[in-house]
Protein backbone atom coordinates (compact mmCIF):
# COMPACT_ATOMS: atom_id res chain seq x y z
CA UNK A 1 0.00 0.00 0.00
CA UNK A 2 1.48 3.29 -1.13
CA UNK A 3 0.65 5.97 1.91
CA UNK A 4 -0.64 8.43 -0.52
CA UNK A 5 -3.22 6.17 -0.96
CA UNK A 6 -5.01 7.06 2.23
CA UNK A 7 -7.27 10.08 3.21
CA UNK A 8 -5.15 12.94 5.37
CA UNK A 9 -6.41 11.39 8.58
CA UNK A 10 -5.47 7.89 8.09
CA UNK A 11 -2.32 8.88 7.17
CA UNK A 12 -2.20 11.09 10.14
CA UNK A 13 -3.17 9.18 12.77
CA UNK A 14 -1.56 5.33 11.31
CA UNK A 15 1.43 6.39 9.18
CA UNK A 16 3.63 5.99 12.15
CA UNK A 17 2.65 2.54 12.74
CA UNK A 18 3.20 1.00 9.20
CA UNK A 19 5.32 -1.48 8.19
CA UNK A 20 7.57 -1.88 5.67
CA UNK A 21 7.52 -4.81 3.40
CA UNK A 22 10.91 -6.84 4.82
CA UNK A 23 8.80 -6.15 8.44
CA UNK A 24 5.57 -7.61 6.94
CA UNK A 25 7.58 -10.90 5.31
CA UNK A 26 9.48 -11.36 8.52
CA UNK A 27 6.38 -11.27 10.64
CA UNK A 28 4.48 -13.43 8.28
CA UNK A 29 7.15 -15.84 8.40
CA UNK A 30 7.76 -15.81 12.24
CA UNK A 31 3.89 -16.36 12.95
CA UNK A 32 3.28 -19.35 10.71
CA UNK A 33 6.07 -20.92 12.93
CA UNK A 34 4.73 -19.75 15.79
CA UNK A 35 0.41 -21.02 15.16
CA UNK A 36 2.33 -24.22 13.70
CA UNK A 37 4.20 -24.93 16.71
CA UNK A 38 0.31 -24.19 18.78
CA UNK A 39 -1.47 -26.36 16.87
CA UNK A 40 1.29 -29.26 17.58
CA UNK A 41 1.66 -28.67 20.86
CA UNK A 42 4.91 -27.41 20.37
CA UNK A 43 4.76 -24.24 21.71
CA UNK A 44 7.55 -21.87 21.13
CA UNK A 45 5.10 -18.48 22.74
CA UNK A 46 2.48 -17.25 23.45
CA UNK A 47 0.16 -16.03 20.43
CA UNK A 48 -2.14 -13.11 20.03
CA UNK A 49 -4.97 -12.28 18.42
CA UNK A 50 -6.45 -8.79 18.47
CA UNK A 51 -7.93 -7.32 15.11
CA UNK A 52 -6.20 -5.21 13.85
CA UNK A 53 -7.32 -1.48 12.79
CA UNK A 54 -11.00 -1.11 13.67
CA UNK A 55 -13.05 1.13 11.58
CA UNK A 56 -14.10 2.43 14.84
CA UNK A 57 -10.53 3.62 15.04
CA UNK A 58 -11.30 5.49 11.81
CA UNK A 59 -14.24 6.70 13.08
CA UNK A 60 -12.95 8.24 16.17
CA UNK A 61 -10.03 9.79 14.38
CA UNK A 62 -11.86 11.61 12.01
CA UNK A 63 -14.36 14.42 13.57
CA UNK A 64 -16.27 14.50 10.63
CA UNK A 65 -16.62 10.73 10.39
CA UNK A 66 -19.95 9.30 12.64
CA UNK A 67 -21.31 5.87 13.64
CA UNK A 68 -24.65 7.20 12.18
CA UNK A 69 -23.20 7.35 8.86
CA UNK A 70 -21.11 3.67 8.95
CA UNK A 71 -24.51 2.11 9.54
CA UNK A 72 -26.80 4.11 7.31
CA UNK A 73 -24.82 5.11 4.33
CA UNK A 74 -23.39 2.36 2.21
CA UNK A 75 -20.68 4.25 0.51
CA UNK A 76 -19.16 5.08 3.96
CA UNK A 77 -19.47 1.30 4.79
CA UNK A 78 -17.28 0.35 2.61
CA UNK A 79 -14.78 3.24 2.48
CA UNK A 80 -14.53 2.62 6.26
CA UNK A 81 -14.42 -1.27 5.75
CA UNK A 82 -11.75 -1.10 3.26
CA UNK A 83 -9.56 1.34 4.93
CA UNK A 84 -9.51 -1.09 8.04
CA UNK A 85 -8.87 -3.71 6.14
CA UNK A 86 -5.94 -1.89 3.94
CA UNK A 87 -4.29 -0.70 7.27
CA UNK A 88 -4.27 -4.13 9.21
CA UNK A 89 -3.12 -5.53 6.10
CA UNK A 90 0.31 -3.35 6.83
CA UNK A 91 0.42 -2.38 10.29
CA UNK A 92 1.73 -5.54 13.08
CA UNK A 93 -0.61 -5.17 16.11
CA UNK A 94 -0.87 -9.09 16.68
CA UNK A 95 0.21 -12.31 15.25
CA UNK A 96 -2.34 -12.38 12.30
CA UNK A 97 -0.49 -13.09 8.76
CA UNK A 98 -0.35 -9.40 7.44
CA UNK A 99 -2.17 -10.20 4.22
CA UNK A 100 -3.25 -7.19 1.18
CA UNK A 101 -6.38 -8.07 -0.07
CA UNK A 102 -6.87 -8.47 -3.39
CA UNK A 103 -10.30 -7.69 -3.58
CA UNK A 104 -12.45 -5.80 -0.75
CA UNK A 105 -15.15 -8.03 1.13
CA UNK A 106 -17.93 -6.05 1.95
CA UNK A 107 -20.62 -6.85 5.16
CA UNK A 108 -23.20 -6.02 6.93
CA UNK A 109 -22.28 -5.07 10.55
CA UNK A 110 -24.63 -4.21 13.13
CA UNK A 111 -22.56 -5.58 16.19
CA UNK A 112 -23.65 -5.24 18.86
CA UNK A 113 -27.42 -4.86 18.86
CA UNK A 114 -28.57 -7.10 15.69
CA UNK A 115 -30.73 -9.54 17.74
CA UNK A 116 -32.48 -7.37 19.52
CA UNK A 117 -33.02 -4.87 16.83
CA UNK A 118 -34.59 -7.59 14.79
CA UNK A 119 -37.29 -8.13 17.46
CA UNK A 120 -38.11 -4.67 17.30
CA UNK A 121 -36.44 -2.09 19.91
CA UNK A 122 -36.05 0.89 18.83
CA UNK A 123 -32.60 1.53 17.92
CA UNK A 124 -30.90 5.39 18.09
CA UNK A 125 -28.28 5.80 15.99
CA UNK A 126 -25.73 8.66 17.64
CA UNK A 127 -22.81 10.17 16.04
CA UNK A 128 -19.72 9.64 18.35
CA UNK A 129 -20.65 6.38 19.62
CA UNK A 130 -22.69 2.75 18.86
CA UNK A 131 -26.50 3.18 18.77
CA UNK A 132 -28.57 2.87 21.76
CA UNK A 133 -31.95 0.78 22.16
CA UNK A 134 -35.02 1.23 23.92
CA UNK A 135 -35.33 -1.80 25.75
CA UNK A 136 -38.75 -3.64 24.52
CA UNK A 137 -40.49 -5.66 27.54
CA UNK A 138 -39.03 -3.10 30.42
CA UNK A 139 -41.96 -1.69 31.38
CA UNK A 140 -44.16 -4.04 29.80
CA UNK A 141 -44.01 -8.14 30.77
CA UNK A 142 -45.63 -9.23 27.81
CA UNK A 143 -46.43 -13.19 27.31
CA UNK A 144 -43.66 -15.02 25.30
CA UNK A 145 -46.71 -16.69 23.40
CA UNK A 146 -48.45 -13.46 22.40
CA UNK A 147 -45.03 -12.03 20.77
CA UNK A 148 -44.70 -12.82 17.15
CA UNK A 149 -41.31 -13.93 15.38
CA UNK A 150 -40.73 -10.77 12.78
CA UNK A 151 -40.15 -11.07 8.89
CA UNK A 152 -36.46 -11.23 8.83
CA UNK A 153 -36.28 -9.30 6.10
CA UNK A 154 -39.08 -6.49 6.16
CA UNK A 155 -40.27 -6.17 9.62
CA UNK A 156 -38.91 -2.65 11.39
CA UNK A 157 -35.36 -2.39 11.56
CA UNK A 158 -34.28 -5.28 9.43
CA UNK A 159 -36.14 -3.48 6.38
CA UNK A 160 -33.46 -0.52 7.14
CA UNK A 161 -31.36 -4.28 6.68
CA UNK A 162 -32.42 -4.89 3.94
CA UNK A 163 -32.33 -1.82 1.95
CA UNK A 164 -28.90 -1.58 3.09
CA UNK A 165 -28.01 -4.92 1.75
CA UNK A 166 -29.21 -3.30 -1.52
CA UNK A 167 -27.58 -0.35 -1.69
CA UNK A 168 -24.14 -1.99 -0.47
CA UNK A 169 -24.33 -4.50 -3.10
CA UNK A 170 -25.05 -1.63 -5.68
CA UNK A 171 -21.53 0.04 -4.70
CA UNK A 172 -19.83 -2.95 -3.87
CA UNK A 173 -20.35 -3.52 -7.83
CA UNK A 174 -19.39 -0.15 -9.12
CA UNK A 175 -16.77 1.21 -6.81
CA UNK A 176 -12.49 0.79 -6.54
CA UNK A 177 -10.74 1.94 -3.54
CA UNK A 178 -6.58 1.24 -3.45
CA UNK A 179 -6.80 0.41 -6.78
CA UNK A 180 -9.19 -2.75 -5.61
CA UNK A 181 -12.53 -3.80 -6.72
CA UNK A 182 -15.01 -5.23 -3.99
CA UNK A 183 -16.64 -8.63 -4.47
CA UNK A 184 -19.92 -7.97 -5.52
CA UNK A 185 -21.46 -10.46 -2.85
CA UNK A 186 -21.87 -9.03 0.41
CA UNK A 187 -21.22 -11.10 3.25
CA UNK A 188 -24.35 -11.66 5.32
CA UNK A 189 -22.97 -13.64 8.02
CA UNK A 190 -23.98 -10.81 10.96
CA UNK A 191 -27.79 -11.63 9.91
CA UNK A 192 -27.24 -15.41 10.81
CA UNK A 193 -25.18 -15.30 14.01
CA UNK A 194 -26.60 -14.06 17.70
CA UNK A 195 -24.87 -13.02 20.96
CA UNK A 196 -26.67 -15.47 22.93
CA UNK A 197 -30.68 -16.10 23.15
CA UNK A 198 -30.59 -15.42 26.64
CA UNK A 199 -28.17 -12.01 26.28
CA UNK A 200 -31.28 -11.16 23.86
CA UNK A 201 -34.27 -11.49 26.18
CA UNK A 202 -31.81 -9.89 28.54
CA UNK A 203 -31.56 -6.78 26.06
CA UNK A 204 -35.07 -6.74 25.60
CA UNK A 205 -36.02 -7.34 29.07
CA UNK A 206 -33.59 -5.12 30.80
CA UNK A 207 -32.89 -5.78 34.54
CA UNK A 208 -36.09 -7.04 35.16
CA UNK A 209 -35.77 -10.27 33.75
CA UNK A 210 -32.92 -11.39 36.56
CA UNK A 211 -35.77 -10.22 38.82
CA UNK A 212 -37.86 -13.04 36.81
CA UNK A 213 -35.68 -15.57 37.52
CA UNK A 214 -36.69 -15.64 41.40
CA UNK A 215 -40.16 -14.40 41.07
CA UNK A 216 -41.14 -15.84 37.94
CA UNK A 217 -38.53 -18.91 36.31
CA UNK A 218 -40.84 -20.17 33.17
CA UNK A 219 -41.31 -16.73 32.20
CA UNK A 220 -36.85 -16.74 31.57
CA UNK A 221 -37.18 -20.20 30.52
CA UNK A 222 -40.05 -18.90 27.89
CA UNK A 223 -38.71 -15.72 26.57
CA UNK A 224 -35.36 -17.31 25.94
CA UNK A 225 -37.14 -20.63 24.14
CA UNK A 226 -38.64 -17.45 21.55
CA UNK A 227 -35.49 -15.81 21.06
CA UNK A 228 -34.30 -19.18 19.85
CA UNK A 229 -37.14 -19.67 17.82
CA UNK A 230 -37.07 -16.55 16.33
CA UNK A 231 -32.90 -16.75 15.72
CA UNK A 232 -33.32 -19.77 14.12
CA UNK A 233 -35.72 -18.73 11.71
CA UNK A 234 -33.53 -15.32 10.81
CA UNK A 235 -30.60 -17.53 10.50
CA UNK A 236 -32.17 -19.86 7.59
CA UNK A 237 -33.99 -17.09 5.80
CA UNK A 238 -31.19 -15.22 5.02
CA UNK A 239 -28.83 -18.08 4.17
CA UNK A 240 -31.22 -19.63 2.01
CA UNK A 241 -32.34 -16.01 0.41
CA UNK A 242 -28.42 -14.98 -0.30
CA UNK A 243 -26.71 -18.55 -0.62
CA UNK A 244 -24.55 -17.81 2.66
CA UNK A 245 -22.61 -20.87 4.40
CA UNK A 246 -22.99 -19.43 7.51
CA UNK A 247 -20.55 -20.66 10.24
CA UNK A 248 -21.29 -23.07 12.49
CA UNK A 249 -24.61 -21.93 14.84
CA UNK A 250 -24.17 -20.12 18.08
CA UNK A 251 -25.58 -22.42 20.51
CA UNK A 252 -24.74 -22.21 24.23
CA UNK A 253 -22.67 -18.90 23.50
CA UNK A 254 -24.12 -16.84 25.57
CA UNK A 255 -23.82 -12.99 27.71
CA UNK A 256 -24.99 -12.75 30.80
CA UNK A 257 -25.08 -16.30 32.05
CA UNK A 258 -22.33 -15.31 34.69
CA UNK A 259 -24.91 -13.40 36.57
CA UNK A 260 -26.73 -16.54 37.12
CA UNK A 261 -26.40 -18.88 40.08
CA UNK A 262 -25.10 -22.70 38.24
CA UNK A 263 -28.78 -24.00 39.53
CA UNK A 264 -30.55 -22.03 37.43
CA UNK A 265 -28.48 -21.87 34.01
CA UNK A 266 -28.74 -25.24 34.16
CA UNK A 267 -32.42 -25.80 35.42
CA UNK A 268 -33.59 -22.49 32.80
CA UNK A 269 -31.55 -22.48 30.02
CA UNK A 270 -29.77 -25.79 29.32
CA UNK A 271 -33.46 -27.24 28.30
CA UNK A 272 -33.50 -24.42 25.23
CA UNK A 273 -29.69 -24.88 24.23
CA UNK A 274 -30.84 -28.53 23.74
CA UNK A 275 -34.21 -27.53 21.76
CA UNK A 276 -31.74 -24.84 20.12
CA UNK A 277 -29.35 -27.43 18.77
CA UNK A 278 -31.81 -29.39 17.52
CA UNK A 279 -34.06 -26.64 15.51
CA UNK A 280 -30.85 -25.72 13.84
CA UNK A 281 -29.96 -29.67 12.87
CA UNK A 282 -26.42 -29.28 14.71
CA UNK A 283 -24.52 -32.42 15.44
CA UNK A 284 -22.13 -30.89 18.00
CA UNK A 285 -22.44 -27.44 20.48
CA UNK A 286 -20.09 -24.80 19.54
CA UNK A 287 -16.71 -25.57 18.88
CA UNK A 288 -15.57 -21.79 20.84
CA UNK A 289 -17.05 -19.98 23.09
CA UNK A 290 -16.47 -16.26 24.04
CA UNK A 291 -17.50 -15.48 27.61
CA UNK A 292 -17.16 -11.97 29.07
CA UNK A 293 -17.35 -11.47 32.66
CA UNK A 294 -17.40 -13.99 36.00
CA UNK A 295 -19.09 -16.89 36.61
CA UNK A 296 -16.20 -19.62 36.19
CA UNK A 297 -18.87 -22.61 37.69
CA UNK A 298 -20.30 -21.78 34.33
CA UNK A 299 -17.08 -22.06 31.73
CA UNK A 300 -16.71 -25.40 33.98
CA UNK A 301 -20.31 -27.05 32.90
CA UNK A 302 -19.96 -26.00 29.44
CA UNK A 303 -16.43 -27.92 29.33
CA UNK A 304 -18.38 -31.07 30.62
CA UNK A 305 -21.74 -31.32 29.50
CA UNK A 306 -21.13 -29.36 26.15
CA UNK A 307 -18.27 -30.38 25.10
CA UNK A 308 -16.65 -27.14 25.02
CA UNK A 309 -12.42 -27.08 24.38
CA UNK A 310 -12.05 -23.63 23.25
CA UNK A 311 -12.84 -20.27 25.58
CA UNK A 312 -12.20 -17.28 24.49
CA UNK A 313 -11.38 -13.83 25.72
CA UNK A 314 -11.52 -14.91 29.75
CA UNK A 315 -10.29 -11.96 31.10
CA UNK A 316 -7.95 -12.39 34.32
CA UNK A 317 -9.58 -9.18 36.16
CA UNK A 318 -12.84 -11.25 36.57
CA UNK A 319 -11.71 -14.68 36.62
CA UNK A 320 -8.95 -17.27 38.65
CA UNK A 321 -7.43 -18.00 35.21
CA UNK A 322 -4.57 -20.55 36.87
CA UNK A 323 -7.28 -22.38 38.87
CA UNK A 324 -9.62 -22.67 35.15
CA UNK A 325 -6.23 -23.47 33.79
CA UNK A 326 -6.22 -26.46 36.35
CA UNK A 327 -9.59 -27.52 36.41
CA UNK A 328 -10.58 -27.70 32.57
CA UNK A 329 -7.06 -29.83 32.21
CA UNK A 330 -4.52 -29.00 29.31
CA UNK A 331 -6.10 -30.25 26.25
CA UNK A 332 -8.64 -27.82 26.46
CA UNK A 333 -7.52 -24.05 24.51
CA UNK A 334 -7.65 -20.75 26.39
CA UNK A 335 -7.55 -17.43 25.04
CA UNK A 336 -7.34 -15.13 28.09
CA UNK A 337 -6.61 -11.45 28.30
CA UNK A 338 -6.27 -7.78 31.04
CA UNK A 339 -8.36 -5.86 32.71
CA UNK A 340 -10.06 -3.32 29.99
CA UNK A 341 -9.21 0.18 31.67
CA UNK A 342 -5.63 -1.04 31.46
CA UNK A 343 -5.65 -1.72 27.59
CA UNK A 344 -8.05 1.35 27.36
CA UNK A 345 -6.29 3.93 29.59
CA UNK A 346 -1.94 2.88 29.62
CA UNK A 347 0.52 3.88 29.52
CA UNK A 348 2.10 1.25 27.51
CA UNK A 349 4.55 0.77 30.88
CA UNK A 350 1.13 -0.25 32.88
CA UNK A 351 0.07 -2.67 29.88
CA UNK A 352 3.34 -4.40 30.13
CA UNK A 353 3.26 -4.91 33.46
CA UNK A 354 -0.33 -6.34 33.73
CA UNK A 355 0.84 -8.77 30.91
CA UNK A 356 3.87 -9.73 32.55
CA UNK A 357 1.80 -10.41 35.61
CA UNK A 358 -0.99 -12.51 33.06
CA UNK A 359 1.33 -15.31 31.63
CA UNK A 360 2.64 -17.18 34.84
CA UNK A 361 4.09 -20.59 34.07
CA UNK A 362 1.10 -22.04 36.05
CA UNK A 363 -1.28 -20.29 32.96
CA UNK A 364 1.37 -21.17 30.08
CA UNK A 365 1.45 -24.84 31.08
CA UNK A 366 2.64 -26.62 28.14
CA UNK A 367 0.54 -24.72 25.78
CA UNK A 368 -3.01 -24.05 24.31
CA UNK A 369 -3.30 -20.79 25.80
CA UNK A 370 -3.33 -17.89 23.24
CA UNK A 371 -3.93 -14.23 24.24
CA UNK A 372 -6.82 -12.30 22.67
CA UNK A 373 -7.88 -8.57 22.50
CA UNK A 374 -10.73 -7.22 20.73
CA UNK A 375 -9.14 -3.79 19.30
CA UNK A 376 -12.64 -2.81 17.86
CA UNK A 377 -13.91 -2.68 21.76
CA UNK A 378 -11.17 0.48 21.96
CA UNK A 379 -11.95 2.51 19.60
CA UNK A 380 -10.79 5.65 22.02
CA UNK A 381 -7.59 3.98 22.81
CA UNK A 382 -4.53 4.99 21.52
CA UNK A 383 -3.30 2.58 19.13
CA UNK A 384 0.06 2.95 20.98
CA UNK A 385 -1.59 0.63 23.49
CA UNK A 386 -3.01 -2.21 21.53
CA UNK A 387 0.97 -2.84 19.81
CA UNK A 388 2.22 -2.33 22.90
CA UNK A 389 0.16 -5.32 24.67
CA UNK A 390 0.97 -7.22 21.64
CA UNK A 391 5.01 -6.63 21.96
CA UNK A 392 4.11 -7.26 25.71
CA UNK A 393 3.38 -11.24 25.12
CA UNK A 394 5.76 -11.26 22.60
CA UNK A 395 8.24 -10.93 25.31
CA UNK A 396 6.73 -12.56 28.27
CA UNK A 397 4.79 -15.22 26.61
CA UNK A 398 8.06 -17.47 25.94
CA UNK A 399 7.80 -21.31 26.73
């Protein structure tokens, strides 16, 4: 990528951070040997996984830029997507092969709030930050049975979906950016995943529904059982309409299970997980699961009962990562990562230190844990901070 190639800002705030191409081949070369030596349990270090520049990044650097426009105006979809995508392609921030595309993937992105924007809250887009939502059943308990599963494609906010869709294929089709085309298919896949069926009655519910889970359990067990439902049913209808593979179904991945005691995950939501699986004709659970916050009883019962070898992002500030480390036994994968504010807030001295403090030889073991930050969540962050944690493991993370 030639750095005249990118708008004044990029340039401004990422030049610095570019790397030439003897850095890129050396890198490239030093992480295949370094994921080869993981997946043989062989470890040489630690690897890390982190994402690269965001177009949130882009977003926030740019005054003029919005989140408003990213989500509503297709042309700045895919200027923003590319950009990202140019810059990972050519600045180190993890152990990723550093990659130009030669053609530009376009998607649909509406992470975080997708699932619960398809059952109808109202979503409110904002310019300096994601959209909020006006939480559905808050005020209002309304029957599970009397709420109808939406058209996935035309009901309330996924029609703003769909028309999107539209318009992104249109300049997917007719516009070059770094002297790339775009493929003219647009990746649907954010249509056909979920953050959890019970994160989205959660979302929906607001606060109220941990209330329901002392004063009223079948209500959780029912509002969950029609988020499945209606997940299910968005996940095949766009598939089928746009001839998407989508990944393997999100099953037992879940937010907001750690707030709940082991007896009642297990007694209110293990019963729809099961109906879940089968709905979506799944042989097996999901192969990784991400799971923010506490509740390590609950990482424990997905490793026996689910099947569950791969957990991802378990952050140390919330969790005894040496004692999970011990418990779940060393065949099973970790990805584990800091405290937030530290990644967020620095300096890179204070980032070192907290991963210096992560990657004990009790946690290393004799391998299968990888590191993982989500750069996207830090879109306010200097960038100083994310290749800084990421030289961090390099250094401490050596077997």
């Amino acid at each position: 990528m030639k750095i005249d190639d990118l708008d004044a800002i990029s340039r401004a705030s990422f030049e610095r951070f570019l790397a030439d191409a003897g850095e890129i081949e050396r890198h490239n070369r030093e992480v295949a040997e370094v994921w080869d030596a993981f997946r043989n349990d062989r470890p040489t270090r630690v690897p890390v996984q982190a994402g690269g520049v965001s177009w949130k990044h882009l977003v926030m650097a740019d005054p003029a830029a919005s989140f408003r426009s990213y989500y509503t105006e297709p042309e700045v979809t895919a200027r923003l997507q590319a950009t990202s995508a140019m810059l990972t392609a050519n600045i180190i921030s993890d152990d990723m092969p550093r990659i130009e595309p030669e053609r530009f993937a376009a998607f649909l992105d509406y992470w975080p709030f997708s699932d619960e924007a398809y059952w109808g809250a109202e979503v409110v887009f904002l310019d300096r930050q994601q959209p909020k939502l006006r939480r559905l059943f808050e005020t209002e308990k309304i029957p599970p049975e009397e709420i109808e599963i939406p058209d996935p494609f035309e009901s309330g906010f996924m029609a703003l979906v769909s028309k999107q869709h539209e318009s992104l294929s249109r300049v997917a089709r007719e516009m070059v950016l770094f002297g790339r085309p775009f493929d003219p298919k647009i990746n649907v896949g954010c249509m056909c995943t979920t953050y959890g069926v019970f994160n989205t009655a959660v979302q929906l519910r607001g606060v109220g529904l941990f209330m329901d889970v002392m004063d009223d359990p079948a209500y959780v067990t029912a509002l969950t059982r029609k988020m499945a439902h209606g997940y299910a049913h968005r996940r095949r209808a766009w598939a089928e309409r746009y001839r998407y593979a989508p990944p393997p179904p999100s099953i037992v991945y879940d937010h907001g299970v750690d707030m709940l005691s082991l007896e009642h995950y297990e007694r209110l939501l293990v019963p729809v997980y099961r109906e879940l699986k089968e709905m979506l004709g799944a042989e097996k659970y999901d192969a990784c699961i991400e799971h923010c916050g506490r509740g390590e009883d609950v990482i424990r019962y997905k490793h026996k009962h689910f099947g569950i070898n791969d957990f991802h992002n378990l952050n140390a500030a919330f969790l005894d990562l040496e004692r999970l480390r011990c418990d779940l036994g060393p065949e099973v994968q970790m990805g584990v990562t800091i405290c937030p504010e530290i990644v967020h807030s620095g300096p890179p001295e204070r980032i070192r230190a907290a991963v210096k403090e992560l990657l004990t030889p009790d946690l290393k073991g004799t391998g299968r844990l990888y590191v993982t930050i989500c750069s996207h969540d830090y879109p306010e962050a200097p960038f100083e901070h994310i290749i800084a944690f990421h030289e961090a493991v390099k250094e401490y993370g050596q077997y």
